[in-house]
C-alpha atoms as a PDB file:
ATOM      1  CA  UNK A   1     118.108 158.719 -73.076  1.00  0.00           C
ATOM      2  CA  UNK A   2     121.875 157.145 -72.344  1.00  0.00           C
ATOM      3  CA  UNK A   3     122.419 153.420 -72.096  1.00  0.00           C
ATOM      4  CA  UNK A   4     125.608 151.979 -71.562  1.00  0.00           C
ATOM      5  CA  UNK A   5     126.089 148.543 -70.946  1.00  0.00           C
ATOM      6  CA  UNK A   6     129.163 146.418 -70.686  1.00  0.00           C
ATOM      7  CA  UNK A   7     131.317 149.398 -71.879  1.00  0.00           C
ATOM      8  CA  UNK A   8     135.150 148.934 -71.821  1.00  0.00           C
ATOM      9  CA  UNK A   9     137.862 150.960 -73.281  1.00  0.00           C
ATOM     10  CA  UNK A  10     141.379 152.338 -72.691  1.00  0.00           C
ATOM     11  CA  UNK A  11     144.059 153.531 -74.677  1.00  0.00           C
ATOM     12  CA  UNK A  12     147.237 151.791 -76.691  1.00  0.00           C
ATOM     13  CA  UNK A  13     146.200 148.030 -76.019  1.00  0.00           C
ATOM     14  CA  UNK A  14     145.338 149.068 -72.097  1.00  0.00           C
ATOM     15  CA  UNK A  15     141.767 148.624 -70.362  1.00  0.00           C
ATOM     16  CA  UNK A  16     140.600 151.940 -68.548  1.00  0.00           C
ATOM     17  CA  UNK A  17     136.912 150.699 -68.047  1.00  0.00           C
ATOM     18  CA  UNK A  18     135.706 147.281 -67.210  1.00  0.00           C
ATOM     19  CA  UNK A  19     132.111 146.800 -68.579  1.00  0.00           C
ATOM     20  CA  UNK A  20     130.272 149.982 -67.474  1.00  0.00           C
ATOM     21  CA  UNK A  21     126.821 150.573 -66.596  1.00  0.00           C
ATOM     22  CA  UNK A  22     124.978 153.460 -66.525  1.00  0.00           C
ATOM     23  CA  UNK A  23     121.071 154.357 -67.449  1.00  0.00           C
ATOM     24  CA  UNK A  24     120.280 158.319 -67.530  1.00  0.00           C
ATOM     25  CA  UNK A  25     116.744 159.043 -68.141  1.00  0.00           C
ATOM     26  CA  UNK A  26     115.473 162.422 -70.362  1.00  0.00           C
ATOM     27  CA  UNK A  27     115.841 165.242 -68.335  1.00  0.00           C
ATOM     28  CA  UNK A  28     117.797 163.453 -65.123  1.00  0.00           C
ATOM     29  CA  UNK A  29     121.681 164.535 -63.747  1.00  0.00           C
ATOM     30  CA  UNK A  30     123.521 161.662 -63.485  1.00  0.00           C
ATOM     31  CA  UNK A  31     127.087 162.408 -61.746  1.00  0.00           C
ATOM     32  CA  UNK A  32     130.076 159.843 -61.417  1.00  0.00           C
ATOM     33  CA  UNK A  33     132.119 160.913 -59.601  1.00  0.00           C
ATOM     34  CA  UNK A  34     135.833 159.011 -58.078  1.00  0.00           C
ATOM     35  CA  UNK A  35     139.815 159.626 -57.716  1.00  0.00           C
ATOM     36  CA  UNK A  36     142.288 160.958 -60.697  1.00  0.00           C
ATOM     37  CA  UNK A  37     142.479 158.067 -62.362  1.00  0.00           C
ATOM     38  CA  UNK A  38     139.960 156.193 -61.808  1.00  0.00           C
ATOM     39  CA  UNK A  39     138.406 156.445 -66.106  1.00  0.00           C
ATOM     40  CA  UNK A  40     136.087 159.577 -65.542  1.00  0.00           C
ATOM     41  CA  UNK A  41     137.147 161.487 -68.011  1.00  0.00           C
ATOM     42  CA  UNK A  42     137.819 158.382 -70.361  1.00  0.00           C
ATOM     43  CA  UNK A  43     134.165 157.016 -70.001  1.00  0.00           C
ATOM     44  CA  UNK A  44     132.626 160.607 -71.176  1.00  0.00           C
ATOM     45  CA  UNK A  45     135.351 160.374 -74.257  1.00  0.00           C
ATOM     46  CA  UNK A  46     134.063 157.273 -74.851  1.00  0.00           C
ATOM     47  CA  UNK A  47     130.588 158.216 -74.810  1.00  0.00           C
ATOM     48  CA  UNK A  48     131.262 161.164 -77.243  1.00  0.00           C
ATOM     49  CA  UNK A  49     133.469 158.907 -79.678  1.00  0.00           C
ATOM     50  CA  UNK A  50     136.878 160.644 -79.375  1.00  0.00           C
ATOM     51  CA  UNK A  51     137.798 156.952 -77.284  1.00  0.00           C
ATOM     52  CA  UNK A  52     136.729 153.815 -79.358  1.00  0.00           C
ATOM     53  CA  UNK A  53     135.425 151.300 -77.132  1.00  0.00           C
ATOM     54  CA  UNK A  54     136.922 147.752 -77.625  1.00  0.00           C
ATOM     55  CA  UNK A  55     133.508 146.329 -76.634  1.00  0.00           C
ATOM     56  CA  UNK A  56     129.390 147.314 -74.991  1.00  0.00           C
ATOM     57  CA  UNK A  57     126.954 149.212 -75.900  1.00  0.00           C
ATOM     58  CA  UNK A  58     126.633 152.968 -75.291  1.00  0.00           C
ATOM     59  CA  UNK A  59     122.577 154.429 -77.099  1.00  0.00           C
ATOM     60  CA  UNK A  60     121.588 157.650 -77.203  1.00  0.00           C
ATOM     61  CA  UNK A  61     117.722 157.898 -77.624  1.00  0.00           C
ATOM     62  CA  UNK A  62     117.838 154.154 -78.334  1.00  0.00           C
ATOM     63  CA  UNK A  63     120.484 155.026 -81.082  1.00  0.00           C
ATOM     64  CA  UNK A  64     123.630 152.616 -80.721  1.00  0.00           C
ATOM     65  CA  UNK A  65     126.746 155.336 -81.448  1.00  0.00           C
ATOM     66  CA  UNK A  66     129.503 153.090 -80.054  1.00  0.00           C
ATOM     67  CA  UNK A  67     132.052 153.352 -82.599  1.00  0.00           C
ATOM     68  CA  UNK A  68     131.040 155.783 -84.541  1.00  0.00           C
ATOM     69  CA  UNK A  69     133.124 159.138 -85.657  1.00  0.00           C
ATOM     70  CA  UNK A  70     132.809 162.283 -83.124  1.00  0.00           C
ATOM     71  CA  UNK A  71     130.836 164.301 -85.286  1.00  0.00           C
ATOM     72  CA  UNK A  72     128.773 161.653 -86.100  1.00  0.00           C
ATOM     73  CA  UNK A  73     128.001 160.983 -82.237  1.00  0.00           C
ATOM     74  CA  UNK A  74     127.374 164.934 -81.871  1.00  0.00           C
ATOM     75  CA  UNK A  75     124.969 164.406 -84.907  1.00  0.00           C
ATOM     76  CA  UNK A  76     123.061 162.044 -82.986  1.00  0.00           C
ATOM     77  CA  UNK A  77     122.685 164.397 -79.962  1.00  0.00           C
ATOM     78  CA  UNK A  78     125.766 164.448 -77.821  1.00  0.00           C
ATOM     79  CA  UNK A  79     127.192 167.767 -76.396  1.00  0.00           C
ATOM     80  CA  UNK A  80     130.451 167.405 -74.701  1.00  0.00           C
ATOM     81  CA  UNK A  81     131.937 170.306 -71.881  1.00  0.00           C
ATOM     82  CA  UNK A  82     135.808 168.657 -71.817  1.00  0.00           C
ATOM     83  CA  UNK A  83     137.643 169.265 -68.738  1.00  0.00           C
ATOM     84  CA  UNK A  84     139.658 172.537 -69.073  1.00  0.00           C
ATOM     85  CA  UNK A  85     137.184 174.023 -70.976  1.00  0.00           C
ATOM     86  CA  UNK A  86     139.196 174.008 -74.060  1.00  0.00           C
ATOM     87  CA  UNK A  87     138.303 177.086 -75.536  1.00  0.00           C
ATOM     88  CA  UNK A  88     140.608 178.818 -78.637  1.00  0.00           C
ATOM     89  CA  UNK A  89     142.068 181.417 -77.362  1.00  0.00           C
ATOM     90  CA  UNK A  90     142.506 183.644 -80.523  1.00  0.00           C
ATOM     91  CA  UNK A  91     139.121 183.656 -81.562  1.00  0.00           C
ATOM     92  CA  UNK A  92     136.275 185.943 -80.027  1.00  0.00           C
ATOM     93  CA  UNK A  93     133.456 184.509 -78.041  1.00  0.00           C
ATOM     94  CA  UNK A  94     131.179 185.573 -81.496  1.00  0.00           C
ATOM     95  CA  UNK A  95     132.900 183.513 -83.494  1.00  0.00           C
ATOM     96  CA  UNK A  96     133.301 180.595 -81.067  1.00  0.00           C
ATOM     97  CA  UNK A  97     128.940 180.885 -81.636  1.00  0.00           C
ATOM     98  CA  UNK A  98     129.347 181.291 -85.106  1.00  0.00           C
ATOM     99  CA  UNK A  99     131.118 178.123 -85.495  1.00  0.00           C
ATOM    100  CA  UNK A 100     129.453 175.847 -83.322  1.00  0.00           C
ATOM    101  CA  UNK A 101     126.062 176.983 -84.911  1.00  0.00           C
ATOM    102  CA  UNK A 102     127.070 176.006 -88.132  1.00  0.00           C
ATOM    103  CA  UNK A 103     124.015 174.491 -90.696  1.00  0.00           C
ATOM    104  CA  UNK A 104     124.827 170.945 -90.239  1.00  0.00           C
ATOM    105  CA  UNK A 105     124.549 171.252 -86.622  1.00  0.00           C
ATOM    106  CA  UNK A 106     121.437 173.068 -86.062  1.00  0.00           C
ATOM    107  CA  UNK A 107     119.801 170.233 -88.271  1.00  0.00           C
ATOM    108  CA  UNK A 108     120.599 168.237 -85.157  1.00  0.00           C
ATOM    109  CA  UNK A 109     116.796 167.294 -83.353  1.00  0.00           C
ATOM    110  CA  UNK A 110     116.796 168.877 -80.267  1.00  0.00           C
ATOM    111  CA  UNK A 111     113.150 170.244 -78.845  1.00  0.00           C
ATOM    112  CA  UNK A 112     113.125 173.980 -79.720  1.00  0.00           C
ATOM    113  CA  UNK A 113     116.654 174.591 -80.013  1.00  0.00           C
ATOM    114  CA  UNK A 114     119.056 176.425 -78.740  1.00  0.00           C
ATOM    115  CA  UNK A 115     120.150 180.102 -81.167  1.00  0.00           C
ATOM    116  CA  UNK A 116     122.723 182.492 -80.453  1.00  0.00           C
ATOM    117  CA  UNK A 117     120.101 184.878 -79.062  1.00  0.00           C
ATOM    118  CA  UNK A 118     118.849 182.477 -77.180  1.00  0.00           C
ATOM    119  CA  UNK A 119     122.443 181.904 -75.419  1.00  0.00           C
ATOM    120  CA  UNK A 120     122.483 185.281 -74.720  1.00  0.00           C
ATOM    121  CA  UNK A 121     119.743 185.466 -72.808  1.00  0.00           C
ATOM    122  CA  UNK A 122     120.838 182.700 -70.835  1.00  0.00           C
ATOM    123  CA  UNK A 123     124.137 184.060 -70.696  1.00  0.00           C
ATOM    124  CA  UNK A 124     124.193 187.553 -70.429  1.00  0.00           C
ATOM    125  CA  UNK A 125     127.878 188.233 -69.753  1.00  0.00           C
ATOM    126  CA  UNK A 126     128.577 186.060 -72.847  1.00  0.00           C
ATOM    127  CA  UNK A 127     126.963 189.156 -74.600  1.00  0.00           C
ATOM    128  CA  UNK A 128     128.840 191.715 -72.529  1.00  0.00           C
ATOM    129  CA  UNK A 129     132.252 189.938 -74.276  1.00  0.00           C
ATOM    130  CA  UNK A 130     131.242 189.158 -78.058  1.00  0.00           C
ATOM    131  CA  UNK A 131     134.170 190.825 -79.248  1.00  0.00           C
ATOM    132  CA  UNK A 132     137.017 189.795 -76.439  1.00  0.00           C
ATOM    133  CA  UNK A 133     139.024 186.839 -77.268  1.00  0.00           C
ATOM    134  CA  UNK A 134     139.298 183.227 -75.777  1.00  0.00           C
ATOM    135  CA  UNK A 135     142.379 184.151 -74.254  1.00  0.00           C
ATOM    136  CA  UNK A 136     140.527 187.459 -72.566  1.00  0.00           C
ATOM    137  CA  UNK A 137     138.006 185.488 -70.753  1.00  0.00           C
ATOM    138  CA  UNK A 138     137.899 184.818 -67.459  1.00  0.00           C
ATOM    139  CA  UNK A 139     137.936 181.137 -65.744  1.00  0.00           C
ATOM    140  CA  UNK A 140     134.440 181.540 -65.186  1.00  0.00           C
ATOM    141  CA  UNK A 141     133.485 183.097 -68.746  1.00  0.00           C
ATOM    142  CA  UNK A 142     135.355 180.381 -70.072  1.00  0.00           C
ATOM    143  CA  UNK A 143     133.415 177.774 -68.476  1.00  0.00           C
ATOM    144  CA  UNK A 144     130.310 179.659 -69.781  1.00  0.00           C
ATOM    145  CA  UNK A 145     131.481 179.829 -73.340  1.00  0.00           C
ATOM    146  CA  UNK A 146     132.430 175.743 -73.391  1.00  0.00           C
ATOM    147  CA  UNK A 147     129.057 175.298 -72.394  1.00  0.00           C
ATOM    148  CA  UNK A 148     127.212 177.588 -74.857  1.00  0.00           C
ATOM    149  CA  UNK A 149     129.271 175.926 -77.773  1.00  0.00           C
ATOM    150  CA  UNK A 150     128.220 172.526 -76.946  1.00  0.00           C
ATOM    151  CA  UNK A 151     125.124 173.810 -76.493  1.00  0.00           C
ATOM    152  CA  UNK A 152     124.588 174.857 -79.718  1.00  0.00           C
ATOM    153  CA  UNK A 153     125.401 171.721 -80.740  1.00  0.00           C
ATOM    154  CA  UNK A 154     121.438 171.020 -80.292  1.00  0.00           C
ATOM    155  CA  UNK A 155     121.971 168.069 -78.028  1.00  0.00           C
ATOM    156  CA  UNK A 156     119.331 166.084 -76.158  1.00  0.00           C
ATOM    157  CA  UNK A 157     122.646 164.347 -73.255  1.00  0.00           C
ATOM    158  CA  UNK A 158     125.243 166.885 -72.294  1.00  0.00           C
ATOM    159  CA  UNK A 159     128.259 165.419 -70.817  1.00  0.00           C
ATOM    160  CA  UNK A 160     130.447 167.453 -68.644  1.00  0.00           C
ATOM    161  CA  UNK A 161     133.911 166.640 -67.381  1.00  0.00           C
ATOM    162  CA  UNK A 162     134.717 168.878 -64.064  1.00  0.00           C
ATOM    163  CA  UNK A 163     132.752 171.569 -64.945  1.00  0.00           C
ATOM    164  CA  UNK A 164     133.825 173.597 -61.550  1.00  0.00           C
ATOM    165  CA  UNK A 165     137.307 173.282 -61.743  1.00  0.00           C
ATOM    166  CA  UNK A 166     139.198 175.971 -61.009  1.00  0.00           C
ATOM    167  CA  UNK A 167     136.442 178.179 -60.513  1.00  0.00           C
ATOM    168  CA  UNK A 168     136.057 180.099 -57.330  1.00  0.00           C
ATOM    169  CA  UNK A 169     133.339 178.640 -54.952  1.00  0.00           C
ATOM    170  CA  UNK A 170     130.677 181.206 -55.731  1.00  0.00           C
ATOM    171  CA  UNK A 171     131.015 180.759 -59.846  1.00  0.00           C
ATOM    172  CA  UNK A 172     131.094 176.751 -59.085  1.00  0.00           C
ATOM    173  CA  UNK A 173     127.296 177.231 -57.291  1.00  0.00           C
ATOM    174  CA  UNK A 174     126.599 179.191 -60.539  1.00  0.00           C
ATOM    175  CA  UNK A 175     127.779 176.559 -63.155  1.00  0.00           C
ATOM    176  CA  UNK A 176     125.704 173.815 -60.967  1.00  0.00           C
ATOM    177  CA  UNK A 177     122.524 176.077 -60.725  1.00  0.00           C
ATOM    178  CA  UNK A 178     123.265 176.864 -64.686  1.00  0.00           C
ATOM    179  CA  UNK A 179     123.123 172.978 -65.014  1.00  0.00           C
ATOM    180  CA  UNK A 180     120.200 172.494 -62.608  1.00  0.00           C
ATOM    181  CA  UNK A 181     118.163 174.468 -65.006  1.00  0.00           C
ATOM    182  CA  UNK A 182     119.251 173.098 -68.094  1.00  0.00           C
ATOM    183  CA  UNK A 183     117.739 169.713 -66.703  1.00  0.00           C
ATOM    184  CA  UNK A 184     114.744 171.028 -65.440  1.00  0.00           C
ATOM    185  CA  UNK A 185     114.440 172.165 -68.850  1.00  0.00           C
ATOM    186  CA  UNK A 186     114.368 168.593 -70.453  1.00  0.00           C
ATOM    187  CA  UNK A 187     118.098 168.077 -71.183  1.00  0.00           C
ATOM    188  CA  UNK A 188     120.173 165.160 -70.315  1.00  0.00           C
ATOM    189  CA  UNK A 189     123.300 165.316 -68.246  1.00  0.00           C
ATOM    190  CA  UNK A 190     126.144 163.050 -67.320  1.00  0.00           C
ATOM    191  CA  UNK A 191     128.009 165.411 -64.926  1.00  0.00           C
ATOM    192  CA  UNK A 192     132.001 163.976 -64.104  1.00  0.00           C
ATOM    193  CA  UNK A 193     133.059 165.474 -60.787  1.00  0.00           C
ATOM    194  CA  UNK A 194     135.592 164.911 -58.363  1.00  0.00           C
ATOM    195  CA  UNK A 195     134.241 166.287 -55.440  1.00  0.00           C
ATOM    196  CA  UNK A 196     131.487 164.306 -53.950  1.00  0.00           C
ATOM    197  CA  UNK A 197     129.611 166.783 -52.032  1.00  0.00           C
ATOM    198  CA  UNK A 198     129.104 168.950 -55.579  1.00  0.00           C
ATOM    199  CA  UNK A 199     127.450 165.808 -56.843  1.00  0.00           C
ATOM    200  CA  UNK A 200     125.347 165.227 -54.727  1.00  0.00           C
ATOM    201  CA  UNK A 201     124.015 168.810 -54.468  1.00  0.00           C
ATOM    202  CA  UNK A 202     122.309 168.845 -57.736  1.00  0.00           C
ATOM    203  CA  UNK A 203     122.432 165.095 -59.352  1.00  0.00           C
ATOM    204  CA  UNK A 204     119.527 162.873 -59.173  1.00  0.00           C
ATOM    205  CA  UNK A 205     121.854 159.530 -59.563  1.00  0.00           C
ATOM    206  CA  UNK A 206     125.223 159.594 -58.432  1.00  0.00           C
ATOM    207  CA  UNK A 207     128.094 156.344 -59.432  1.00  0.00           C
ATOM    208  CA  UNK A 208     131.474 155.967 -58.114  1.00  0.00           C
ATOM    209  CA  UNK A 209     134.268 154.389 -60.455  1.00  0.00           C
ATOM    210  CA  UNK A 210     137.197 153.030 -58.836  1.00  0.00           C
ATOM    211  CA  UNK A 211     139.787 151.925 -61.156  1.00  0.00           C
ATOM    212  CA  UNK A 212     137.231 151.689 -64.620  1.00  0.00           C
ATOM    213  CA  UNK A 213     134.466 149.928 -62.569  1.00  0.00           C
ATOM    214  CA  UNK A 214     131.271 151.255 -61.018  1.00  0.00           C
ATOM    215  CA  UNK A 215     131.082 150.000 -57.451  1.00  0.00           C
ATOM    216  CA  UNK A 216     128.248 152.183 -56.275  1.00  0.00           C
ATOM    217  CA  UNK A 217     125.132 153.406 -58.744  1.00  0.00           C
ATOM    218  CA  UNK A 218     122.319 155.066 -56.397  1.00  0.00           C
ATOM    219  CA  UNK A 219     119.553 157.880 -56.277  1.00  0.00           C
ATOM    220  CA  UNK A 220     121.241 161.218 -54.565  1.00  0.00           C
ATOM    221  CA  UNK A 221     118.360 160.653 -51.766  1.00  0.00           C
ATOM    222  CA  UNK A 222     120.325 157.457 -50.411  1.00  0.00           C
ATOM    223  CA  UNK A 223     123.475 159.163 -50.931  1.00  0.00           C
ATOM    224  CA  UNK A 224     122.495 161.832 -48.688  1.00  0.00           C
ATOM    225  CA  UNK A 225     120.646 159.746 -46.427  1.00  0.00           C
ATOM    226  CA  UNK A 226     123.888 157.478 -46.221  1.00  0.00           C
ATOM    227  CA  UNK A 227     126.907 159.205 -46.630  1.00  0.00           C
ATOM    228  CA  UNK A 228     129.104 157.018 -44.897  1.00  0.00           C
ATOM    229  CA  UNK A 229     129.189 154.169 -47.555  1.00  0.00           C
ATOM    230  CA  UNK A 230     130.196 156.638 -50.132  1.00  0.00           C
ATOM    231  CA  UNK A 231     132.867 158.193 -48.011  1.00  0.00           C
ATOM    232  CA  UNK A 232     134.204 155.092 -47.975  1.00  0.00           C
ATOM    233  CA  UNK A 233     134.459 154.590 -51.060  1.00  0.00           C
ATOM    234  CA  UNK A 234     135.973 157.861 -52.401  1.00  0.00           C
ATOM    235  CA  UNK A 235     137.908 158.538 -49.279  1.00  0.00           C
ATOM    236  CA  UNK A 236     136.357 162.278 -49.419  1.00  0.00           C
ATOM    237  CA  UNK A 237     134.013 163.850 -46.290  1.00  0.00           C
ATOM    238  CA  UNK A 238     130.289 164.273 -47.973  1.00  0.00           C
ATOM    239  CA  UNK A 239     128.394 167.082 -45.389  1.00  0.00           C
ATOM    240  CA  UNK A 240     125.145 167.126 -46.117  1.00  0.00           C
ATOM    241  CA  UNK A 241     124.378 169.436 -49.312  1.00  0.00           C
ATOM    242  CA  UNK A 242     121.520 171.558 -49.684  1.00  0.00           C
ATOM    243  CA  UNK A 243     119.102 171.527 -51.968  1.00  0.00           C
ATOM    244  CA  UNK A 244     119.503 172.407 -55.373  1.00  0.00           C
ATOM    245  CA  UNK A 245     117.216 175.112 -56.668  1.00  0.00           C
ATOM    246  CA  UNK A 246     116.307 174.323 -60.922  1.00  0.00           C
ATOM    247  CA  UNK A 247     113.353 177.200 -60.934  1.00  0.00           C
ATOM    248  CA  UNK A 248     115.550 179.934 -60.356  1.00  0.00           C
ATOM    249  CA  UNK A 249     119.329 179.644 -61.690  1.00  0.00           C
ATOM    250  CA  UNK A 250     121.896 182.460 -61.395  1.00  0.00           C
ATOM    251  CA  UNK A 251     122.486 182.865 -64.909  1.00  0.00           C
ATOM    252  CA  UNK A 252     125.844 184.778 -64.725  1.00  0.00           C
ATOM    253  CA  UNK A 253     124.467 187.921 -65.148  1.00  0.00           C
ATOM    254  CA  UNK A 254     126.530 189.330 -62.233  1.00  0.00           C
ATOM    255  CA  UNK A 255     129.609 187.545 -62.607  1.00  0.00           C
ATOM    256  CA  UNK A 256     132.932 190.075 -62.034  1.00  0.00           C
END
């Protein structure tokens, strides 16, 4: 579902990454994770079209979208979480859905789709604040609200950039089993994360960069099987995770 081959980019004349590779199939969690710095956040710009890459390939359902506009990359089924979350802070969560489920984006292919109702359901305490503003939301209701925009977005690869940061430990479980279940419902996800042991808890595939370049691309079953070489790399402790559960998310419907 996302093929990138070769990709490099960077800003103002500079390369961040050195000719990327990464294949994501439908429905898998890829994570990268690596350092500040090391072009996490610039390879899911890339991806998304709000970096232009100076050269590669990046295809979304065997679609080539490297160099094309933003909103013609969302058009073509890209959903993108940023890292902060992003969200305006004078409008109210309804009109954050109102806008991202405008006409031109719900033409967007993407399985059943996803509806304001829909998010709702998945989302319960999104319904609880319709009327509160971006700026009334919690860290955690934040995080939700990012995600339900891009989900309305009707995309078939979601990229997210640090979804759990800042987020206390027990809403970070709940954004990973949130994006567990989006997966196991056929959705595509590149998942950026700094901490290693996250990854690895829920991704299928896991990639370190180090300074724009992937030096390690494996399933999450050799990770786990041998953390050392990973630790290495990244320099962070890896304990052994436990399994991620996709059937049964906790969908926020509790969250203080």
């Amino acid at each position: 579902m996302l093929y990138v081959e070769r990709l490099c980019a960077g800003y103002a004349g500079g390369i961040v990454l050195h000719e990327v590779d990464l294949r994501v199939h439908p429905g898998s969690i890829q994570a990268v994770v690596g350092r500040n710095g090391a072009g996490k956040s610039t390879l899911v710009h890339t991806i998304a079209g709000l970096v232009r890459a100076s050269s590669g390939r990046i295809e979304i359902g065997g679609v080539h979208v490297a160099g094309r506009q933003p909103h013609r990359v969302a058009q073509s089924g890209v959903g993108l979480v940023p890292q902060g979350r992003r969200v305006f802070s004078r409008l109210t969560v309804a009109e954050h859905l109102v806008l991202a489920a405008s006409p031109w984006r719900a033409a967007t292919p993407g399985g059943e789709g996803w509806t304001v109702p829909r998010i709702l359901e998945l989302l319960p305490r999104l319904a609880a604040r319709l009327r509160h503003r971006g700026c009334e939301l919690s860290g955690g209701e934040q995080q939700m609200l990012a995600i339900a925009r891009a989900l309305l977005g009707q995309p078939r690869v979601l990229l997210l950039d640090e979804p759990c940061e800042g987020l206390s430990p027990d809403l970070a479980a709940r954004v990973r089993d949130l994006i567990g279940h989006l997966a196991a419902s056929g959705l595509t996800v590149l998942l950026v994360e700094q901490q290693l042991r996250h990854a690895i808890e829920i991704a299928d595939r896991v990639a370190v960069l180090e300074y724009g370049r992937v030096v390690y691309d494996r399933p999450t079953a050799e990770a786990r099987s041998d953390p050392g070489s990973l630790e290495a790399i990244v320099s962070i402790a890896a304990p052994p995770p436990s399994p991620a559960n996709r059937s049964t998310p906790r969908l926020w419907a509790d969250t203080p």
